[in-house]
Protein backbone atom coordinates (compact mmCIF):
# COMPACT_ATOMS: atom_id res chain seq x y z
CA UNK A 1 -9.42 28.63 -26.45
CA UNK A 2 -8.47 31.47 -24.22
CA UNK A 3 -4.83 31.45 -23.60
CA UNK A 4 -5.51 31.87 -20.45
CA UNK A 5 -7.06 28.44 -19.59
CA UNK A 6 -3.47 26.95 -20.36
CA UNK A 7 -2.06 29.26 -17.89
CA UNK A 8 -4.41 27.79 -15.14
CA UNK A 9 -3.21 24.26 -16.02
CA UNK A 10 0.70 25.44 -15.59
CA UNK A 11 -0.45 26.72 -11.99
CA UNK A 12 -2.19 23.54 -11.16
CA UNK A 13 0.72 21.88 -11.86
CA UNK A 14 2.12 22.81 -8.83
CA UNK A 15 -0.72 21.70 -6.42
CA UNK A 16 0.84 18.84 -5.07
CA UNK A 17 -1.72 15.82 -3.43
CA UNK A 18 -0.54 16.19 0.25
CA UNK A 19 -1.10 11.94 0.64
CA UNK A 20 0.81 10.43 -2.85
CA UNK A 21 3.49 13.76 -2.82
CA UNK A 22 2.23 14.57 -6.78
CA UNK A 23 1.27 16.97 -8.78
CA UNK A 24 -2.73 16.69 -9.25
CA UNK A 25 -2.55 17.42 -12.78
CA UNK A 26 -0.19 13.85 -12.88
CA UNK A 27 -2.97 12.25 -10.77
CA UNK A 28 -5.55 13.15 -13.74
CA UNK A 29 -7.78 15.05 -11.00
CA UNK A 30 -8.37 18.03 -12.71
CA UNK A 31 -11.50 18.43 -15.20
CA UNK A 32 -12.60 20.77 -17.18
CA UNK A 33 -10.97 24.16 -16.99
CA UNK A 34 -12.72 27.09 -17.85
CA UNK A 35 -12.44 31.02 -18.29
CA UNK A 36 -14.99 33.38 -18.93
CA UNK A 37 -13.55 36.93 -17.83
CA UNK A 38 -11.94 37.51 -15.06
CA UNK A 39 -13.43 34.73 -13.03
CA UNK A 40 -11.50 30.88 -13.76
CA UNK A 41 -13.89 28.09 -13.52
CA UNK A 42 -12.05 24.45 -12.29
CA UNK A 43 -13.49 21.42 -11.77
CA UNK A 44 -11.08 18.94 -9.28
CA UNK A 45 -12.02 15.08 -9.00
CA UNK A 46 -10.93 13.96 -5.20
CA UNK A 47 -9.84 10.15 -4.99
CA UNK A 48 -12.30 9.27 -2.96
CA UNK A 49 -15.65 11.00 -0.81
CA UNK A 50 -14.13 12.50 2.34
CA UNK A 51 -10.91 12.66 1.49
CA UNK A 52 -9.12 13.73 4.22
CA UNK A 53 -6.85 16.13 2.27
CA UNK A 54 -9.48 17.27 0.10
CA UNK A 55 -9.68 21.05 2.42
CA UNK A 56 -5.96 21.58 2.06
CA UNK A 57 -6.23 21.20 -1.81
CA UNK A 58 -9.00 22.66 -2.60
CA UNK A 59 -7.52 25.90 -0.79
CA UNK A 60 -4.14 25.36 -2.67
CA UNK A 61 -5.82 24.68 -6.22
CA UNK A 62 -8.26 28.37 -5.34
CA UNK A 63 -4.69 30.13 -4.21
CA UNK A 64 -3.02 28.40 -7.63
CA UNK A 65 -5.50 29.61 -9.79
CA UNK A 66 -5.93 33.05 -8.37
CA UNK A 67 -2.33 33.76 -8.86
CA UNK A 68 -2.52 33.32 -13.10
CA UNK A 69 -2.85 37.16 -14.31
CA UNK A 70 -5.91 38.25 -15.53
CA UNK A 71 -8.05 35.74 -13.41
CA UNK A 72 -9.52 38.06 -10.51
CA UNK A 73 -12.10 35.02 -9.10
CA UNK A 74 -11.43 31.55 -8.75
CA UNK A 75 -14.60 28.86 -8.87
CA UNK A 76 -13.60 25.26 -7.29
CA UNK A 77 -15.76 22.86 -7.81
CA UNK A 78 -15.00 19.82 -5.95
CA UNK A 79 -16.30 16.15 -7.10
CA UNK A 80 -15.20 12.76 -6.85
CA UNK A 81 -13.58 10.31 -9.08
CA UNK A 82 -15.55 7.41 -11.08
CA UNK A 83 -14.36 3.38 -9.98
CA UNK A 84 -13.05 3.81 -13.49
CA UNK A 85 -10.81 7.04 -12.91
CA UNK A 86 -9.64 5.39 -9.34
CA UNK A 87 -8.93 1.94 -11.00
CA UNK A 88 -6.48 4.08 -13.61
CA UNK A 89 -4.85 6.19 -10.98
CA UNK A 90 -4.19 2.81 -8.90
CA UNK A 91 -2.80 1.11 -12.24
CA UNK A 92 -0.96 4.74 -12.87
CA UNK A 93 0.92 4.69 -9.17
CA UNK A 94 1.83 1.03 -9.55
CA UNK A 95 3.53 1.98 -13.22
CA UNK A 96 1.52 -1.14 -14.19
CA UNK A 97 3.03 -3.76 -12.31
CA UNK A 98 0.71 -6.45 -10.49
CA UNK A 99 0.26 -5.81 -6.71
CA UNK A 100 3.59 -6.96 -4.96
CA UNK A 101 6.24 -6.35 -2.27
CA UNK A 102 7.34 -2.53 -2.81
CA UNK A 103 10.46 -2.82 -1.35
CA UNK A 104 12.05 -6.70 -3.06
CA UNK A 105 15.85 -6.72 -3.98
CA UNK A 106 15.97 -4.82 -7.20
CA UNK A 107 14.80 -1.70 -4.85
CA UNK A 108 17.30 1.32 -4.59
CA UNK A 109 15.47 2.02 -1.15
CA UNK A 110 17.76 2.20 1.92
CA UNK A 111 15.85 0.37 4.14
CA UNK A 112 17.08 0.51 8.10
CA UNK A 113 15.07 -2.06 11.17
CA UNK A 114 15.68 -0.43 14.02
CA UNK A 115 15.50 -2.81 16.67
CA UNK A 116 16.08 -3.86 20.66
CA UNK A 117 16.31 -6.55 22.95
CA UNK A 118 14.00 -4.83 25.81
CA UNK A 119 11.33 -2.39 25.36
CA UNK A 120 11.97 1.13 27.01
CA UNK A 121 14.93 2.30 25.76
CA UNK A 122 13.47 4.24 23.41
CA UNK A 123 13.96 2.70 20.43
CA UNK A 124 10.11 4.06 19.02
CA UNK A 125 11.81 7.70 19.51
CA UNK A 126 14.63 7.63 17.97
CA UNK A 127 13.19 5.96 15.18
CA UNK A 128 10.64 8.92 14.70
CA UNK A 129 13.12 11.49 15.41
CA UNK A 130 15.73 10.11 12.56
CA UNK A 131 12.81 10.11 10.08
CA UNK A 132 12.28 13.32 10.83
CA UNK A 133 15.88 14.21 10.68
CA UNK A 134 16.37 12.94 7.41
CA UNK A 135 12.90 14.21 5.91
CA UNK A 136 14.42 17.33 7.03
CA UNK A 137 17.80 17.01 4.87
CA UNK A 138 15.04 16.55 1.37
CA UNK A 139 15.25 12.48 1.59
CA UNK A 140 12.15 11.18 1.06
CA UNK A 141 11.36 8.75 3.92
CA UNK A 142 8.85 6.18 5.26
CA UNK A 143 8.52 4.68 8.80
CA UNK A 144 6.41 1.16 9.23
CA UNK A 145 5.50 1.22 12.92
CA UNK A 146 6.10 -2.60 13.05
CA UNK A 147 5.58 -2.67 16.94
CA UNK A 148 2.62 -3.79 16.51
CA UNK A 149 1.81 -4.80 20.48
CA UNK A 150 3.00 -1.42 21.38
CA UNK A 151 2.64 0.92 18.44
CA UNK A 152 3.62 4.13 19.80
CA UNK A 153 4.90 6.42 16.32
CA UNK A 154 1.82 8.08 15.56
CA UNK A 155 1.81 9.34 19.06
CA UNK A 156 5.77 10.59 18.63
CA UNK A 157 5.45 12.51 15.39
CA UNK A 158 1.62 14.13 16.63
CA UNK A 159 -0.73 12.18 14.63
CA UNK A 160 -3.12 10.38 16.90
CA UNK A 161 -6.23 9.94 15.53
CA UNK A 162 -4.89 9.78 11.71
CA UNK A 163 -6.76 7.62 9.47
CA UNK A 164 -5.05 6.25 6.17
CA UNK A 165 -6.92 6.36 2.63
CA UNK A 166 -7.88 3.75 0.82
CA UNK A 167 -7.92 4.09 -2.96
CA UNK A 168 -9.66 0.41 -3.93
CA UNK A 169 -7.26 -2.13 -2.54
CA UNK A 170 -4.35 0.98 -2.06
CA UNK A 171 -3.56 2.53 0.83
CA UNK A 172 -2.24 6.27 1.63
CA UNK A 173 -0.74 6.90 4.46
CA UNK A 174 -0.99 9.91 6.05
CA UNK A 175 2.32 12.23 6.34
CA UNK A 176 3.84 13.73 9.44
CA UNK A 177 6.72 16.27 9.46
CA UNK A 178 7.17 15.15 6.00
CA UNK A 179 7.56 11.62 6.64
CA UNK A 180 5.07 8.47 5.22
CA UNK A 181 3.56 6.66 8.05
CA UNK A 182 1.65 3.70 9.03
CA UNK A 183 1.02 1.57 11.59
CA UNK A 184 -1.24 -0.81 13.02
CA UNK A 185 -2.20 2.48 15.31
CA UNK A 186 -4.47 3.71 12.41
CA UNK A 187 -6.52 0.95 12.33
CA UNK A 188 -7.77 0.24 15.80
CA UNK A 189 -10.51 2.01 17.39
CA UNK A 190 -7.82 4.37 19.40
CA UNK A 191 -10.02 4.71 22.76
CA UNK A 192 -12.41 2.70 24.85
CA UNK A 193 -15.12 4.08 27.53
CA UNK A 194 -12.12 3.94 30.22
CA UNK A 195 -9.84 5.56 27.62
CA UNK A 196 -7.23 2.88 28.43
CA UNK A 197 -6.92 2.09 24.65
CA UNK A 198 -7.33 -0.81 22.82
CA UNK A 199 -4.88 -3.88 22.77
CA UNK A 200 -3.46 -6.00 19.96
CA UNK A 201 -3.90 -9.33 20.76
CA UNK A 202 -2.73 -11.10 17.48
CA UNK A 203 -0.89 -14.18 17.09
CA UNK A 204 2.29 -15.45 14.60
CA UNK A 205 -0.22 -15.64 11.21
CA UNK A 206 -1.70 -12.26 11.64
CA UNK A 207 0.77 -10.45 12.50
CA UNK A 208 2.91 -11.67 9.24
CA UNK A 209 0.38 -10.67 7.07
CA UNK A 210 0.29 -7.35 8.76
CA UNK A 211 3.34 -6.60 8.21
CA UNK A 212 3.33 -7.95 4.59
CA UNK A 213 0.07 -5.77 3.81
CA UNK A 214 1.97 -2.63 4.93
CA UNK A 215 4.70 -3.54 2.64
CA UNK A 216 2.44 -4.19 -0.07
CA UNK A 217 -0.66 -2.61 0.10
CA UNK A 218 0.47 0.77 1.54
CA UNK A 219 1.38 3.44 -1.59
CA UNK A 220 4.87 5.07 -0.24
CA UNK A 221 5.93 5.92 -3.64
CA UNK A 222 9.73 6.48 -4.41
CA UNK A 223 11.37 6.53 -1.12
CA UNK A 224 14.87 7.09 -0.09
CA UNK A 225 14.68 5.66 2.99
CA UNK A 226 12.17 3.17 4.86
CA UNK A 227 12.79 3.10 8.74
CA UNK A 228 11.42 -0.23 10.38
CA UNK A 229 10.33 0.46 14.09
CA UNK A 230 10.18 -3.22 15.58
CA UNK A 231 8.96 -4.38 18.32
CA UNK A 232 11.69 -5.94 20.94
CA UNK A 233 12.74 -8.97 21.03
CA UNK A 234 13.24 -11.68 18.34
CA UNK A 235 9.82 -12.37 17.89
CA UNK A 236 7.51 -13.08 14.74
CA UNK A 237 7.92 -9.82 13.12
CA UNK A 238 11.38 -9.85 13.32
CA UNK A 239 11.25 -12.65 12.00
CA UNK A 240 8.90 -11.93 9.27
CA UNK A 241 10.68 -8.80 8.28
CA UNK A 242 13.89 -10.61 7.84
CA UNK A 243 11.83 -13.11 5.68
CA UNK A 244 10.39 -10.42 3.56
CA UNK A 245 12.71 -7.71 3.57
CA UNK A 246 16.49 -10.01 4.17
CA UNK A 247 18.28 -6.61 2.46
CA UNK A 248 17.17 -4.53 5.14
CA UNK A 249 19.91 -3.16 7.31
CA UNK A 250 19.45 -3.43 11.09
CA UNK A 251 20.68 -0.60 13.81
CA UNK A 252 20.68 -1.74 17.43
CA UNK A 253 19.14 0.90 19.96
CA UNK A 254 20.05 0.23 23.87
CA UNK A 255 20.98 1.35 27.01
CA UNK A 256 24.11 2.06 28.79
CA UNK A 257 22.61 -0.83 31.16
CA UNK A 258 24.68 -3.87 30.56
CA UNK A 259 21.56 -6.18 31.03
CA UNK A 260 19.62 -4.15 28.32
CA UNK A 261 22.91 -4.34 25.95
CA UNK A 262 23.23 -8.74 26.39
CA UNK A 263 19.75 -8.64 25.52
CA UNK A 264 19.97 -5.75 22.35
CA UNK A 265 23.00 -8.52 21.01
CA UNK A 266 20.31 -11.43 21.04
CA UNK A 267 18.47 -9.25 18.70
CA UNK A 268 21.02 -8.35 16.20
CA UNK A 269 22.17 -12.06 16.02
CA UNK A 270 18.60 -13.23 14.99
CA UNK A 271 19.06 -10.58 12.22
CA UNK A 272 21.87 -11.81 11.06
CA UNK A 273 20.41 -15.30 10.73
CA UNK A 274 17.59 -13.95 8.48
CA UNK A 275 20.47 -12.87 6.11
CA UNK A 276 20.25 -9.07 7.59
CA UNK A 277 23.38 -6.54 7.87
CA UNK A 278 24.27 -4.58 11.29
CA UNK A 279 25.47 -1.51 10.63
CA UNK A 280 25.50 -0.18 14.20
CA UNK A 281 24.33 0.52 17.53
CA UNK A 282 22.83 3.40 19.13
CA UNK A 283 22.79 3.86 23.04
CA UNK A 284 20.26 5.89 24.42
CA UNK A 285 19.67 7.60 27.84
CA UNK A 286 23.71 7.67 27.73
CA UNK A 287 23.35 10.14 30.64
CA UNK A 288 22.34 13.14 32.68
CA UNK A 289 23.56 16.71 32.76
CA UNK A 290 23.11 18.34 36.21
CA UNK A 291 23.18 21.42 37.21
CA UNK A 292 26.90 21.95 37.88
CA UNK A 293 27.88 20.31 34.69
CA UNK A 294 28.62 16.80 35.65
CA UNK A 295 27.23 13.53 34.18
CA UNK A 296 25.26 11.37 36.06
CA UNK A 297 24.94 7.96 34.60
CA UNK A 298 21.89 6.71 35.88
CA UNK A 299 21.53 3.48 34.00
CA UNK A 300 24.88 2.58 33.77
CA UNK A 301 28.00 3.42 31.14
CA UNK A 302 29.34 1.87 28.42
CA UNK A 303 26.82 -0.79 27.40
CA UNK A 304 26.71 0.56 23.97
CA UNK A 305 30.00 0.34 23.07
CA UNK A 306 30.14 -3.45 24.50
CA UNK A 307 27.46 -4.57 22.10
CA UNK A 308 29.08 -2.99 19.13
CA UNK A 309 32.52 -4.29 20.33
CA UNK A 310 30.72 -7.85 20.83
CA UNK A 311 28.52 -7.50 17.26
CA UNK A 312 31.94 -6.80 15.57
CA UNK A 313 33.45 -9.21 13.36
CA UNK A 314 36.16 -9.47 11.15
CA UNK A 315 33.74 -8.88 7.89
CA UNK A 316 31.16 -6.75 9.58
CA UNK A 317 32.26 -4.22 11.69
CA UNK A 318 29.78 -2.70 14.14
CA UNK A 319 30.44 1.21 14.98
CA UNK A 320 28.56 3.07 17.85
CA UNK A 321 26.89 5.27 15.58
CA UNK A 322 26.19 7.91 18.61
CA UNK A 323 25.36 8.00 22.70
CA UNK A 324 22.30 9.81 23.22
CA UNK A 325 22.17 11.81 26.35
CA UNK A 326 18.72 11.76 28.82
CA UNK A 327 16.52 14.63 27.66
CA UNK A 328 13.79 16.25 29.08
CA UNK A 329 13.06 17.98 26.35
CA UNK A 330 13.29 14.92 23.81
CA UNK A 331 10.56 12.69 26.42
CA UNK A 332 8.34 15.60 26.49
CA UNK A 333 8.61 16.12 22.69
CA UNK A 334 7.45 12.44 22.42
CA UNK A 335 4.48 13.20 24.60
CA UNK A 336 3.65 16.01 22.25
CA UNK A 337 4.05 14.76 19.02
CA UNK A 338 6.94 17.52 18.23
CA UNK A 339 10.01 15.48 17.26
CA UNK A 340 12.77 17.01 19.06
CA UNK A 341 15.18 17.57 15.97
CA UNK A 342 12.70 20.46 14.66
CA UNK A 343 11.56 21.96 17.76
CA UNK A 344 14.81 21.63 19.81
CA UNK A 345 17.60 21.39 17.35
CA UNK A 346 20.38 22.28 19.72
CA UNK A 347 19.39 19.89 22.62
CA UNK A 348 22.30 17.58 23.56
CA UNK A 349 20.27 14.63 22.17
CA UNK A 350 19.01 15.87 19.03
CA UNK A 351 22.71 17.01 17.83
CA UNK A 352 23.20 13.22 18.84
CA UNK A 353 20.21 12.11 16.77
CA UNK A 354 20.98 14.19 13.57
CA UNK A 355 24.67 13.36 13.63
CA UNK A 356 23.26 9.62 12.89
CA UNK A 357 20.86 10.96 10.31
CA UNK A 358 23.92 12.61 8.36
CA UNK A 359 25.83 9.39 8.23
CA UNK A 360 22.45 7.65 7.31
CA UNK A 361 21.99 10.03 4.58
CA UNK A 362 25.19 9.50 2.89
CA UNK A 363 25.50 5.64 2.60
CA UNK A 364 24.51 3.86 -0.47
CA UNK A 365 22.58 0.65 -0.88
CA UNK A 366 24.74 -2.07 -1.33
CA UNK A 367 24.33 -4.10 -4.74
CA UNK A 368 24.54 -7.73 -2.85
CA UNK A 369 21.36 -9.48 -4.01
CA UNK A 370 20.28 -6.87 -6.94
CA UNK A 371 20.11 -7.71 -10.52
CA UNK A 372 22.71 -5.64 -12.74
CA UNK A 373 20.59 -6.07 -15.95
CA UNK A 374 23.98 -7.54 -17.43
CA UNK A 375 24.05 -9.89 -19.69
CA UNK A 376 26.47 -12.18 -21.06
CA UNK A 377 27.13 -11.53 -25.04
């Protein structure tokens, strides 16, 4: 065999599958591999016909393979994988295990709901933006756009229109900013002749299993971190997350308005019923800079301090993790899909934003609920 065709497998090594994050030589979706000359001759099986990545890595695999000395052409040919080959990669990326809840107690996943009493106060972009934020400090992190009535995420981190794979009964979500999204978004015709959009009308049932097909069905891998965008309220999915997921930590987004922050405290005491952990609150649209430097506090001050001081007990204390300041810049970077922690780092509220992602970064999962693998001798 020429020693050069083992060459061209080291360099395809590092082609990574832009939707399951590994290398496609891991994923079994390179064939045969052959040299003749100067020109390399490589065969790549996609996961499925019209694979939505499959431009992006056939360019990488050509650029890969072009870079091994001696090889002067590259030749991609680009097929598709047998049921057979798809039914073994599914099998591979679930390590063998039966189809279940990704995310159950023995998980080292930090998982965080971000939740509110009243929609508006942006809880939909500060979720994106921390995901973001801590994507961009090497975690690896999902985001479930739970809001399921008013799914908004795709729309935050610019990818409108993005459709999911589906791999037999697995499903890939598509990345953004380096981040692993999904939400009910992707599945809904997006438009409608008057371009109003289509609405969710779903009740209780539905919407559980919704939510319990995104934490099953849906292949995030390994993650770090799992951000829960909810909807507001104390509705079914919060309560359906705190049934399926009762380790997940909850942070409470409001507004300096103190009839935003009663309601945000409703919402963090249903959590707590479900068996769920506040670890802090986060008050948005803390205020305007104008022109001559001064603040003006146009809903209000101090509402997010009262609901941590009010969530605070003598076992759980509830910090203000930050106040985020009214931005132009962040509202506009929600309109364009261009979180406002890449594009406008310094802004007033993204320092705000990535502060909390630091302190997110650092914390470990607690061990309350997860099995030690001890046994008694």
């Amino acid at each position: 065999m020429d020693p050069r065709v083992e060459l061209v497998e080291t360099a395809l090594a590092t082609v990574i599958d832009p939707e399951i994050r590994r290398p496609i030589t891991e994923l079994d979706m390179v064939g045969p591999i052959e040299v003749d000359g100067g020109t390399a001759r490589v065969t790549i099986k996609l996961t499925i016909v019209g694979c939505p990545a499959a431009d992006r890595i056939e360019r990488d695999v050509t650029a890969a393979v072009a870079g091994v000395p001696g090889i002067e052409t590259a030749v991609i040919t680009v097929t598709v994988m047998t049921k057979a080959e798809r039914d073994a990669l599914t099998e591979k990326l679930r390590n063998g295990r039966p189809k279940t809840l990704q995310f159950g107690p023995d998980s080292l996943t930090r998982i965080y709901a971000i939740t509110s009493g009243k929609g508006g106060v942006g809880k939909s972009t500060i979720t994106a933006n921390l995901g973001v934020a801590l994507a961009a400090r090497g975690l690896r992190v999902g985001i479930v756009d739970a809001d399921v009535f008013g799914f908004s995420i795709p729309g935050i981190l610019g990818i409108t229109g993005a459709k999911p794979t589906q791999v037999n009964d697995m499903i890939l979500p598509p990345v953004a900013h380096d981040v692993k999204v999904i939400s009910i978004g992707m599945f809904v015709d997006p438009s409608t002749s008057s371009g109003t959009g289509v609405a969710v009308a779903w009740r209780g049932p539905m919407l559980h299993r919704t939510i319990q097909q995104f934490l099953t069905d849906v292949y995030f891998g390994d993650l770090d971190i799992l951000l829960l965008d909810l909807p507001p309220g104390t509705g079914d999915v919060a309560i359906s997350i705190g049934q399926l997921l009762p380790q997940a930590e909850v942070i409470v987004v409001t507004t300096p308005q103190a009839a935003a922050a009663d309601v945000a405290e409703r919402s963090a005491l249903v959590a707590r019923q479900t068996g769920q952990k506040v670890i802090g609150v986060i008050e948005n649209m803390a205020g305007l800079a104008a022109p001559d430097g001064s603040i003006i506090d146009v809903f209000g001050t101090g509402g997010g301090a009262d609901t941590a001081a009010r969530l605070t007990t003598t076992d759980e204390p509830v910090p203000l993790l930050a106040s985020v300041p009214i931005s132009i810049p962040l509202r506009e970077g929600g309109d364009t899909g261009e979180p406002i922690v890449l594009s406008r780092p310094t802004d007033p509220a993204a320092v705000a934003i990535l502060a909390v992602a630091a302190q997110l970064a650092v914390r470990e999962r607690g061990l309350a609920g997860k099995k030690l693998g001890l046994s008694v001798g």
